[in-house]
PDB file of N, CA and C in Angstrom:
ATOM      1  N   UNK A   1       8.984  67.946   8.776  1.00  0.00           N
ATOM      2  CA  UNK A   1       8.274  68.022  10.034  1.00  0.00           C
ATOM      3  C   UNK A   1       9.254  68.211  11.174  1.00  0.00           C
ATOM      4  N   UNK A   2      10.479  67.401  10.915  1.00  0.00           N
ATOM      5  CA  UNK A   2      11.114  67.353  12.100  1.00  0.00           C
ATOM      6  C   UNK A   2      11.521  69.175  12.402  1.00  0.00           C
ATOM      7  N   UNK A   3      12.067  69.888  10.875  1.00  0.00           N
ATOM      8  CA  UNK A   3      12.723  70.472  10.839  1.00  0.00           C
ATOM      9  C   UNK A   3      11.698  71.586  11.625  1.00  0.00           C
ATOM     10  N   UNK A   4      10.485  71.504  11.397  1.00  0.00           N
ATOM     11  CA  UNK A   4       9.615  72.732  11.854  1.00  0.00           C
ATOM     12  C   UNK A   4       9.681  72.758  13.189  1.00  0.00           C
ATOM     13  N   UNK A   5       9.588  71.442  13.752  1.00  0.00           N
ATOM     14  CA  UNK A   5      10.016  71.262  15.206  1.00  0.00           C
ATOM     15  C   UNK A   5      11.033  71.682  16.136  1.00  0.00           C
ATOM     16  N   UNK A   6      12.225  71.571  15.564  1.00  0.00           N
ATOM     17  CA  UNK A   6      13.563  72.210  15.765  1.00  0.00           C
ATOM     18  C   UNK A   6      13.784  73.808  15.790  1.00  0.00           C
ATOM     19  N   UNK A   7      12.861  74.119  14.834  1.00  0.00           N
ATOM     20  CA  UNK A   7      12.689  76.145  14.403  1.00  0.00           C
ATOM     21  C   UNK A   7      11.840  76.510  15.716  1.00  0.00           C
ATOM     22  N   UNK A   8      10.569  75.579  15.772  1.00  0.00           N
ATOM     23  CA  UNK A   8       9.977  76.246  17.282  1.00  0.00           C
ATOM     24  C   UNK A   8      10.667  76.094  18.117  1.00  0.00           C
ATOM     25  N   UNK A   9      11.392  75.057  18.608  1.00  0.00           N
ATOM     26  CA  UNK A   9      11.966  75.217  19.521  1.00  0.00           C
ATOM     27  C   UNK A   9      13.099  75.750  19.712  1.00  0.00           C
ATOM     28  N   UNK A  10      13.885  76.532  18.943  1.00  0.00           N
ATOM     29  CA  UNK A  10      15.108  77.082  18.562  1.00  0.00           C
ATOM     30  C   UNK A  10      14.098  78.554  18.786  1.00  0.00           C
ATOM     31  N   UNK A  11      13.042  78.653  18.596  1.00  0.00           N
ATOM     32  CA  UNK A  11      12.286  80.179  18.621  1.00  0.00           C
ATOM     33  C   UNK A  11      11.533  80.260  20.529  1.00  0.00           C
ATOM     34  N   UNK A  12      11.182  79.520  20.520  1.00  0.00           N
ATOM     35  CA  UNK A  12      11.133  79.055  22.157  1.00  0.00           C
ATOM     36  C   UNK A  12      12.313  79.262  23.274  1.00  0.00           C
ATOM     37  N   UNK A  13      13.250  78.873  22.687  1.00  0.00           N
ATOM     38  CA  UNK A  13      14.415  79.007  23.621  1.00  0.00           C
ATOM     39  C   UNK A  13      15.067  80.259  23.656  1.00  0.00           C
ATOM     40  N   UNK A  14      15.194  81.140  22.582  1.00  0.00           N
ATOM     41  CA  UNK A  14      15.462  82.234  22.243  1.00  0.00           C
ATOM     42  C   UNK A  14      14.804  83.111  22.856  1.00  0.00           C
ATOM     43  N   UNK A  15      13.227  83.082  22.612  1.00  0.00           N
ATOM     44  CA  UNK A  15      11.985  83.985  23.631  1.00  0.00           C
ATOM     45  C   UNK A  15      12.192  83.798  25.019  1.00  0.00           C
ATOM     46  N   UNK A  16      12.288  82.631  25.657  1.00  0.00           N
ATOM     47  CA  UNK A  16      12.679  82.451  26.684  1.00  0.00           C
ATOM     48  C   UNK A  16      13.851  82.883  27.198  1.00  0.00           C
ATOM     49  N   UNK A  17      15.318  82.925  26.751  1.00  0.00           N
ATOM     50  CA  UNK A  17      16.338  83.609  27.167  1.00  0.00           C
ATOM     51  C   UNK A  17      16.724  85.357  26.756  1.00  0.00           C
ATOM     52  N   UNK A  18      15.229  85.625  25.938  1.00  0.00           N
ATOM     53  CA  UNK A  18      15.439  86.915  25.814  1.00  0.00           C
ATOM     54  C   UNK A  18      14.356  87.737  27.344  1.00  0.00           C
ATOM     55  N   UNK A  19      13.444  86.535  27.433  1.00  0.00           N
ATOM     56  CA  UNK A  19      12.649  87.026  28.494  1.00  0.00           C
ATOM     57  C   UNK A  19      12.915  87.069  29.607  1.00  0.00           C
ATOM     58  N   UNK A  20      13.738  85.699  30.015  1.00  0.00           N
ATOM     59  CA  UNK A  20      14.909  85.763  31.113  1.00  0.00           C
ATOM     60  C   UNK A  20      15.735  86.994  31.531  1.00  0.00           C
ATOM     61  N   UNK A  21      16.436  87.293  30.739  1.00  0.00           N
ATOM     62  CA  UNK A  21      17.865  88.170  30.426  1.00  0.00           C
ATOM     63  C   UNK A  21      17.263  89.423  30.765  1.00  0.00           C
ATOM     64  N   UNK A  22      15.872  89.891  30.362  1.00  0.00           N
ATOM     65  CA  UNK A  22      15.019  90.914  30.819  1.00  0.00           C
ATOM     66  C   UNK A  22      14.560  91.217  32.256  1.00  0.00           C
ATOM     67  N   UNK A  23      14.798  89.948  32.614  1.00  0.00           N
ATOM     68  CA  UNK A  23      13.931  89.601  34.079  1.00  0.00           C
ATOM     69  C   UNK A  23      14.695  90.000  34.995  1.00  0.00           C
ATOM     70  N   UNK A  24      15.633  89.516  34.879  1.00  0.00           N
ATOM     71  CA  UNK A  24      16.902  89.302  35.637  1.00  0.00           C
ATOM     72  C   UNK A  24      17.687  90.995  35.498  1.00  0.00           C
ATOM     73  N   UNK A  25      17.720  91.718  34.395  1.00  0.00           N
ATOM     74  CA  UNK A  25      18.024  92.941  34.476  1.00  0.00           C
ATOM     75  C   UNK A  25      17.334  93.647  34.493  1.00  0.00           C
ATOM     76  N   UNK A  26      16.079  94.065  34.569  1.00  0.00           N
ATOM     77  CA  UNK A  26      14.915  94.886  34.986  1.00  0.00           C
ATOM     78  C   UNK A  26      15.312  95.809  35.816  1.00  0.00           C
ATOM     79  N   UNK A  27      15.884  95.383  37.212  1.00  0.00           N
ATOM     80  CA  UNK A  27      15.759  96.117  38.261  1.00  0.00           C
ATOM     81  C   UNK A  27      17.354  96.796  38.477  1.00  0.00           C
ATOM     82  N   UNK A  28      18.397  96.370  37.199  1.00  0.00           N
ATOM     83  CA  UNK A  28      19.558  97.143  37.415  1.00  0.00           C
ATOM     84  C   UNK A  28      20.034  97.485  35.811  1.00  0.00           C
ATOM     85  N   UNK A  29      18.940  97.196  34.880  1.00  0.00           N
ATOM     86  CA  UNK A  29      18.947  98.261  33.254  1.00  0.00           C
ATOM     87  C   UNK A  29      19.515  99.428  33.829  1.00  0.00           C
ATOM     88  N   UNK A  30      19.196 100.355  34.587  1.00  0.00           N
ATOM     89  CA  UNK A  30      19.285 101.935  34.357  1.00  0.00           C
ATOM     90  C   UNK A  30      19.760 102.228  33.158  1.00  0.00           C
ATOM     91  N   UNK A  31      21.036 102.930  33.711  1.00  0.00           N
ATOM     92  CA  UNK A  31      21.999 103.342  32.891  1.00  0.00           C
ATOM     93  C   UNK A  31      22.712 102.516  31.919  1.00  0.00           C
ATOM     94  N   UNK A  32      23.024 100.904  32.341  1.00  0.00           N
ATOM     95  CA  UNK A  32      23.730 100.600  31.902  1.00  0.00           C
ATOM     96  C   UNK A  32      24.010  99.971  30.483  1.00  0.00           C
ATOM     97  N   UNK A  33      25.020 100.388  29.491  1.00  0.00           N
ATOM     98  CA  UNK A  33      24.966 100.157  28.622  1.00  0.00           C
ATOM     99  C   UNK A  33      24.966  98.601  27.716  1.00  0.00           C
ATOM    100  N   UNK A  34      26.198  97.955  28.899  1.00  0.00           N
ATOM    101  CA  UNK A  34      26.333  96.555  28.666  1.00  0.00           C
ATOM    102  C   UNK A  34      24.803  95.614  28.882  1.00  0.00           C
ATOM    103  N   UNK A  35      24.000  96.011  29.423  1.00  0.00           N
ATOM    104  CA  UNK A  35      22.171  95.696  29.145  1.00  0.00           C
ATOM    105  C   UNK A  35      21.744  96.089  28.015  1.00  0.00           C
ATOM    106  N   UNK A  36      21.853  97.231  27.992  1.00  0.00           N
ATOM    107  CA  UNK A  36      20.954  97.989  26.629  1.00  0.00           C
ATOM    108  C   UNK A  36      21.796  96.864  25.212  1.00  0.00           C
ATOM    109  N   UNK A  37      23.245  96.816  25.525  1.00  0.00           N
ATOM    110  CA  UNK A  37      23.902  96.350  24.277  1.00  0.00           C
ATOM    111  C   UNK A  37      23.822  94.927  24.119  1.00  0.00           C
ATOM    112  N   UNK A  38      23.228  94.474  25.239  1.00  0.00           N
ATOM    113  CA  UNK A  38      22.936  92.704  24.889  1.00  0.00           C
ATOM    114  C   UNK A  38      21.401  92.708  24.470  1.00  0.00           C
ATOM    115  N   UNK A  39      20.612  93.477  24.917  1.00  0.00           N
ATOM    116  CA  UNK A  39      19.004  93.574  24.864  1.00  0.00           C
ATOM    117  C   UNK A  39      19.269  93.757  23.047  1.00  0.00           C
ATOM    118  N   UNK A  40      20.041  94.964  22.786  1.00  0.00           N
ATOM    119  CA  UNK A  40      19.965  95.051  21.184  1.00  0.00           C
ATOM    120  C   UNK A  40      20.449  94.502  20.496  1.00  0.00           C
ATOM    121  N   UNK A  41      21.645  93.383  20.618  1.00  0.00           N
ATOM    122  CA  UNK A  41      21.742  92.143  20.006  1.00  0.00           C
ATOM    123  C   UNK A  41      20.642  91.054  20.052  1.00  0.00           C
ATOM    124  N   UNK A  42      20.060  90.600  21.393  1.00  0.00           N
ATOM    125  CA  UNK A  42      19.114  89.801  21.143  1.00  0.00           C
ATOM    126  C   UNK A  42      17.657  90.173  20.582  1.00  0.00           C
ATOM    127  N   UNK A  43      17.676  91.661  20.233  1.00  0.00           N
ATOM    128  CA  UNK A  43      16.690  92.091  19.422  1.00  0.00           C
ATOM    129  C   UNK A  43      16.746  92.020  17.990  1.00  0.00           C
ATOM    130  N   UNK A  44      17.920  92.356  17.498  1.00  0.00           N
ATOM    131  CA  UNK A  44      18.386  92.248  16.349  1.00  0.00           C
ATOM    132  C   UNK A  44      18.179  90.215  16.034  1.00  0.00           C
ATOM    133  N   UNK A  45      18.494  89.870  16.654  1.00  0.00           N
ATOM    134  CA  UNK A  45      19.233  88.449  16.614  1.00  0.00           C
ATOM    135  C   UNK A  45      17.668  87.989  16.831  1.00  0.00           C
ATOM    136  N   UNK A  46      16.790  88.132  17.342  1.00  0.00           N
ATOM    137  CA  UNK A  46      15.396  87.962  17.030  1.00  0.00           C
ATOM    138  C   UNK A  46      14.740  88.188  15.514  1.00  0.00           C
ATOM    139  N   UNK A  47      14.853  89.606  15.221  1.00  0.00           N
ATOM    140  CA  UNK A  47      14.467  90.056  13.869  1.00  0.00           C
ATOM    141  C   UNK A  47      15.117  89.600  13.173  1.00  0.00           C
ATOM    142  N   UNK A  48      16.300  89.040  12.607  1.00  0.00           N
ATOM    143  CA  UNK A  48      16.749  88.173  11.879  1.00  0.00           C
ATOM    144  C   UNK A  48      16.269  86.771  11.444  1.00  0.00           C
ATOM    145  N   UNK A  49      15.868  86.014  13.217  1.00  0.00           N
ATOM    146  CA  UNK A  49      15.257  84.935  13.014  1.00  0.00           C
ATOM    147  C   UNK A  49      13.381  85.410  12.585  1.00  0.00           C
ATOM    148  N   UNK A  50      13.175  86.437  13.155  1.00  0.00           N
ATOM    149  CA  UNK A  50      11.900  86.204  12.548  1.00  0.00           C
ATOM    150  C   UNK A  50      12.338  86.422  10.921  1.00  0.00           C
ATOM    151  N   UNK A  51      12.503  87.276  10.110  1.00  0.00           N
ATOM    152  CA  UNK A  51      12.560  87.434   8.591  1.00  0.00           C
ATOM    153  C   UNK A  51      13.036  85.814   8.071  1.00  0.00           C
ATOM    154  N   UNK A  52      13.910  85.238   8.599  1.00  0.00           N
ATOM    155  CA  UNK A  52      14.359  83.884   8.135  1.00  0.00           C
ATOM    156  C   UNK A  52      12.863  82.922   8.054  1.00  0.00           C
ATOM    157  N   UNK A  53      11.824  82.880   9.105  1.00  0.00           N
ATOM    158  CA  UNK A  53      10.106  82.043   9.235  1.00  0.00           C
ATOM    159  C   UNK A  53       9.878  82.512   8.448  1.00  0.00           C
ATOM    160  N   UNK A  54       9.622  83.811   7.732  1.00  0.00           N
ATOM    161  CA  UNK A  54       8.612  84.525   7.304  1.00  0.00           C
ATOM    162  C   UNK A  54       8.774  84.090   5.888  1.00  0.00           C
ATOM    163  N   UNK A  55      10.590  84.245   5.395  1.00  0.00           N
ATOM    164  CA  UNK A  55      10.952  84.088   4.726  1.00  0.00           C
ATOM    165  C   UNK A  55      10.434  82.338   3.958  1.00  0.00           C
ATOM    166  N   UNK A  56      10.831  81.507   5.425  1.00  0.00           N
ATOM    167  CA  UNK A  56      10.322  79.697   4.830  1.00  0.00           C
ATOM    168  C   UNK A  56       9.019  79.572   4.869  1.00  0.00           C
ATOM    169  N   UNK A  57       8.480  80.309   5.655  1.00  0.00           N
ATOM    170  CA  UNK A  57       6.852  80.324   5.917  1.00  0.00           C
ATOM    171  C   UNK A  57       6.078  80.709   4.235  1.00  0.00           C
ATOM    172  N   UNK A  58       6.558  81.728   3.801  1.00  0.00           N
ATOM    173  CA  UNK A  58       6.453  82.618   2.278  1.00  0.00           C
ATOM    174  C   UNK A  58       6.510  81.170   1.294  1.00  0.00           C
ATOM    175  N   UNK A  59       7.829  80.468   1.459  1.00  0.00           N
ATOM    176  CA  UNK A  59       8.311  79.505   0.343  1.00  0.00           C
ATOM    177  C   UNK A  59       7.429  78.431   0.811  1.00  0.00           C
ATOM    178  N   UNK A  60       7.145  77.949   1.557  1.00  0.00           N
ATOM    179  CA  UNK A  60       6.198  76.819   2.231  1.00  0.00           C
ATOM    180  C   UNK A  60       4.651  76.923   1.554  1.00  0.00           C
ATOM    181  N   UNK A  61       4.142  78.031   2.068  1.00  0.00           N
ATOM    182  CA  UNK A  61       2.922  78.936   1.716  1.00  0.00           C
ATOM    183  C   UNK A  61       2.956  78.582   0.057  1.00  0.00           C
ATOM    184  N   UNK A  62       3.913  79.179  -0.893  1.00  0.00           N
ATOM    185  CA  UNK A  62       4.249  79.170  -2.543  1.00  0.00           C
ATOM    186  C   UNK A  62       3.921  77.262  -2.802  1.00  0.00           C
ATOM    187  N   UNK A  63       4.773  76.607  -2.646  1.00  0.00           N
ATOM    188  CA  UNK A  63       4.921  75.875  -2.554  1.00  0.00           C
ATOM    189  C   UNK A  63       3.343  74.954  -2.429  1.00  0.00           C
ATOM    190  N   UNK A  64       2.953  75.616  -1.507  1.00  0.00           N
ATOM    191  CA  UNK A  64       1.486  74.857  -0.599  1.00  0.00           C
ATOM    192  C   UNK A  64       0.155  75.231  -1.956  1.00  0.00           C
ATOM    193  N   UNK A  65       0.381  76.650  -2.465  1.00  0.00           N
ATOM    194  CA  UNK A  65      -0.178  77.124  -3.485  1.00  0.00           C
ATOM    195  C   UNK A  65      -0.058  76.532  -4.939  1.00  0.00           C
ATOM    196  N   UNK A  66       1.044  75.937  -5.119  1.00  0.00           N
ATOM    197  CA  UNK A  66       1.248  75.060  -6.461  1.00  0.00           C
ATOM    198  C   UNK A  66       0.777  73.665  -6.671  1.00  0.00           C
ATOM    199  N   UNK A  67       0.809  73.456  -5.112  1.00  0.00           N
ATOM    200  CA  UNK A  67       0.341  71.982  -4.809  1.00  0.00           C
ATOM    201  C   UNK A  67      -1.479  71.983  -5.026  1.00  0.00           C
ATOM    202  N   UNK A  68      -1.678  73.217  -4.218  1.00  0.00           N
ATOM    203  CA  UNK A  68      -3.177  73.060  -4.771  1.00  0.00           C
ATOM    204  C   UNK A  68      -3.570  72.961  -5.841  1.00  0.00           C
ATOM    205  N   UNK A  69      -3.297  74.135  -6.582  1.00  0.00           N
ATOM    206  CA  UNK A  69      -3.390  74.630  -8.260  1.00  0.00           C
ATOM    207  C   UNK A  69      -3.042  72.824  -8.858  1.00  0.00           C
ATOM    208  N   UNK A  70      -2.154  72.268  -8.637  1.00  0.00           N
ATOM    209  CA  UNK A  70      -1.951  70.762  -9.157  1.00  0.00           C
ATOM    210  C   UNK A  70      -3.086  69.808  -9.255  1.00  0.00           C
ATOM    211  N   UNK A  71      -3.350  70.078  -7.857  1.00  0.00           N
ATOM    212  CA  UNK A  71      -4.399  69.105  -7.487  1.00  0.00           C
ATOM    213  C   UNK A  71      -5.982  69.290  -7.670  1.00  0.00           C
ATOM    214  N   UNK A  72      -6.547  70.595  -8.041  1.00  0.00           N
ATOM    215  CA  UNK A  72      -7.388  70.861  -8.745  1.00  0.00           C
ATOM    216  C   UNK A  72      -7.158  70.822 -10.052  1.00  0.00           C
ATOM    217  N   UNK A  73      -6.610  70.904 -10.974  1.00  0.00           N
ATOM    218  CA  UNK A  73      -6.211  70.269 -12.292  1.00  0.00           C
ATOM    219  C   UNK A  73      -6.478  68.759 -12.334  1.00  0.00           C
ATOM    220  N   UNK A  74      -5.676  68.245 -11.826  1.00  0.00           N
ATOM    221  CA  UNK A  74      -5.743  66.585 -11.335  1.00  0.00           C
ATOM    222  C   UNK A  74      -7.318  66.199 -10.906  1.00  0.00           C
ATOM    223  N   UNK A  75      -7.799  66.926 -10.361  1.00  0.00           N
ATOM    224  CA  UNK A  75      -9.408  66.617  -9.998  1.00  0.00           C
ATOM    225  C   UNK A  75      -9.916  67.081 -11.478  1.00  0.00           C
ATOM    226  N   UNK A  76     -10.039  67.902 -12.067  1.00  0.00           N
ATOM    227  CA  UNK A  76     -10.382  68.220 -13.156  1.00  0.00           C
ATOM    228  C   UNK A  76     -10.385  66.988 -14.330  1.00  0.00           C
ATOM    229  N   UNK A  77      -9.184  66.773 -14.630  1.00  0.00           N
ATOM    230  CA  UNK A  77      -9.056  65.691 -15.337  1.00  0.00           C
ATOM    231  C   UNK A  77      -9.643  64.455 -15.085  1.00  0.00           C
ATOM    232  N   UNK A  78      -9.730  63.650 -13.572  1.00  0.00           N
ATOM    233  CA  UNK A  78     -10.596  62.652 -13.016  1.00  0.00           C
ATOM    234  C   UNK A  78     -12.051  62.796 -13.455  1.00  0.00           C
ATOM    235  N   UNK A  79     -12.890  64.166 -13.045  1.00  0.00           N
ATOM    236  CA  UNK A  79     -14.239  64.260 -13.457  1.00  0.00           C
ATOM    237  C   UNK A  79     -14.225  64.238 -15.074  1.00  0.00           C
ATOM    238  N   UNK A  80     -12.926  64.583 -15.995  1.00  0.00           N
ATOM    239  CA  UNK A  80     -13.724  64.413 -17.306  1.00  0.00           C
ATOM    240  C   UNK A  80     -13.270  63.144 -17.620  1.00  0.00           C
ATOM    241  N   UNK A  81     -12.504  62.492 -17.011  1.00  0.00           N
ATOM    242  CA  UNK A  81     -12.220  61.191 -17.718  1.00  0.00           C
ATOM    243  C   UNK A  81     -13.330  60.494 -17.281  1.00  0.00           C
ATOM    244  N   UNK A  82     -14.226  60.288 -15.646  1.00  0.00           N
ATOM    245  CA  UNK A  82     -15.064  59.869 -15.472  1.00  0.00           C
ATOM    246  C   UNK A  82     -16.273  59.819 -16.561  1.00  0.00           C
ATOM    247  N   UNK A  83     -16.287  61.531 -16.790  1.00  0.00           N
ATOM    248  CA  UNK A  83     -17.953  61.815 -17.610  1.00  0.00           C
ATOM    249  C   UNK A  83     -17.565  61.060 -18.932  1.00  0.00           C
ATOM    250  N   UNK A  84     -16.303  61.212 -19.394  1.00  0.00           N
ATOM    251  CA  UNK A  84     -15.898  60.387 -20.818  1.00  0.00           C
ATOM    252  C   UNK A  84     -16.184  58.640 -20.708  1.00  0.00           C
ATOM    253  N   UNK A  85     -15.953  58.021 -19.426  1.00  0.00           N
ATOM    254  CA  UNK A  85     -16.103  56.937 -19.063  1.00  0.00           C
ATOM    255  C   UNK A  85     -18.099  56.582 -19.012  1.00  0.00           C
ATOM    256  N   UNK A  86     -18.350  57.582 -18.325  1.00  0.00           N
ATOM    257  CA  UNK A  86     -19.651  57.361 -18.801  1.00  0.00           C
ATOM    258  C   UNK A  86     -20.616  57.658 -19.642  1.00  0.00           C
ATOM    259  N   UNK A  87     -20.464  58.284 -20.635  1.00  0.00           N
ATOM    260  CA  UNK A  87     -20.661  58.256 -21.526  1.00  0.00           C
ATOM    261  C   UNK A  87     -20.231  57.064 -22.997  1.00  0.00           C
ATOM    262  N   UNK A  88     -19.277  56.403 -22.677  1.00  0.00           N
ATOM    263  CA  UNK A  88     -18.527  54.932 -23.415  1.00  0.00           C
ATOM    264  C   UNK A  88     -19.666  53.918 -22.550  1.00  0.00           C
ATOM    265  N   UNK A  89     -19.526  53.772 -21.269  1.00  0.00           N
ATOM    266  CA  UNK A  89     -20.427  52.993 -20.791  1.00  0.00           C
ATOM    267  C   UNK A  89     -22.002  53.094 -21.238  1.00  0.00           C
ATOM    268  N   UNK A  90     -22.681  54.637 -21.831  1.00  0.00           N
ATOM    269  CA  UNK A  90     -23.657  54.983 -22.238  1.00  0.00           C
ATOM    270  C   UNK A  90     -23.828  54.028 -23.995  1.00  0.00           C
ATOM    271  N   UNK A  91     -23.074  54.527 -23.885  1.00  0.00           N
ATOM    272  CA  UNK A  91     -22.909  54.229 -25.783  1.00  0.00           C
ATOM    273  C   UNK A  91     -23.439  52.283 -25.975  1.00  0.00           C
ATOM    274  N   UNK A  92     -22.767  52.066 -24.764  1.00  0.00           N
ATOM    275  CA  UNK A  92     -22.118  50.674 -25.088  1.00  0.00           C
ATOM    276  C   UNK A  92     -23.486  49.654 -24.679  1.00  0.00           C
ATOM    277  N   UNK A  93     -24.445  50.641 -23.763  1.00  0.00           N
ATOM    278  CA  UNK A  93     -25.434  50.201 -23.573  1.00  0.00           C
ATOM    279  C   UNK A  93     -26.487  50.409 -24.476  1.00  0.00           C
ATOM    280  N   UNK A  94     -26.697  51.464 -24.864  1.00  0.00           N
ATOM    281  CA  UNK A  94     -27.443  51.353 -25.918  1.00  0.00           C
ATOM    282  C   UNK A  94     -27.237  50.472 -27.540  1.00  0.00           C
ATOM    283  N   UNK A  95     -26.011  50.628 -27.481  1.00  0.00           N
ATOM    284  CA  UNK A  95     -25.968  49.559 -28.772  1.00  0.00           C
ATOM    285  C   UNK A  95     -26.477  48.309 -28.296  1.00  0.00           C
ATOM    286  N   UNK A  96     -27.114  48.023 -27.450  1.00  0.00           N
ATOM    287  CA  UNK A  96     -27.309  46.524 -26.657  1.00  0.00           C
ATOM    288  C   UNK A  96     -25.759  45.624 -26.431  1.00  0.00           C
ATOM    289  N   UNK A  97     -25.457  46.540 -25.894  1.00  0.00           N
ATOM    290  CA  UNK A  97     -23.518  45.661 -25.316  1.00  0.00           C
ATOM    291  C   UNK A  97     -23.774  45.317 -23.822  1.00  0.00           C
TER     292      UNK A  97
END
């Protein structure tokens, strides 16, 4: 949990100083290259961090999918041990137990 916390806000701060850095050079981008060449590092340096989420998001997601598949099995087994349980409880009544 903590860690997901830390990624947004590590993705927050990033959006924010890429949106900044935009703001602030807007009105003197033209030509210049030393803009264009920080804009395309922090673009790059964006797309990196996004593929890295997508990437834990994917394994999280897998992960989240096995857990289900588990736990419907696990429910599975509860309802037949139940119906097996009542059915012993059936038995046990009719023999007069």
């Amino acid at each position: 949990m903590r860690k997901q916390v830390k990624l947004k806000l590590f993705a927050a701060v990033s959006l924010g100083f890429v949106l900044a850095l935009g703001v602030m050079s807007a009105g003197h981008a033209g030509q210049n290259p030393t803009v264009y060449n920080n804009l395309m590092r922090s673009r790059d340096a964006l797309l990196n961090q996004r593929a890295y989420l997508q990437k834990a998001l994917d394994g999280l997601s897998s992960q989240l999918n096995d857990l289900n598949d588990k736990i419907g099995r696990l429910r599975d087994y509860l309802d037949q041990n139940d119906q097996a349980l009542r059915d012993v409880d059936r038995a046990l009544r009719q023999a007069g137990y």
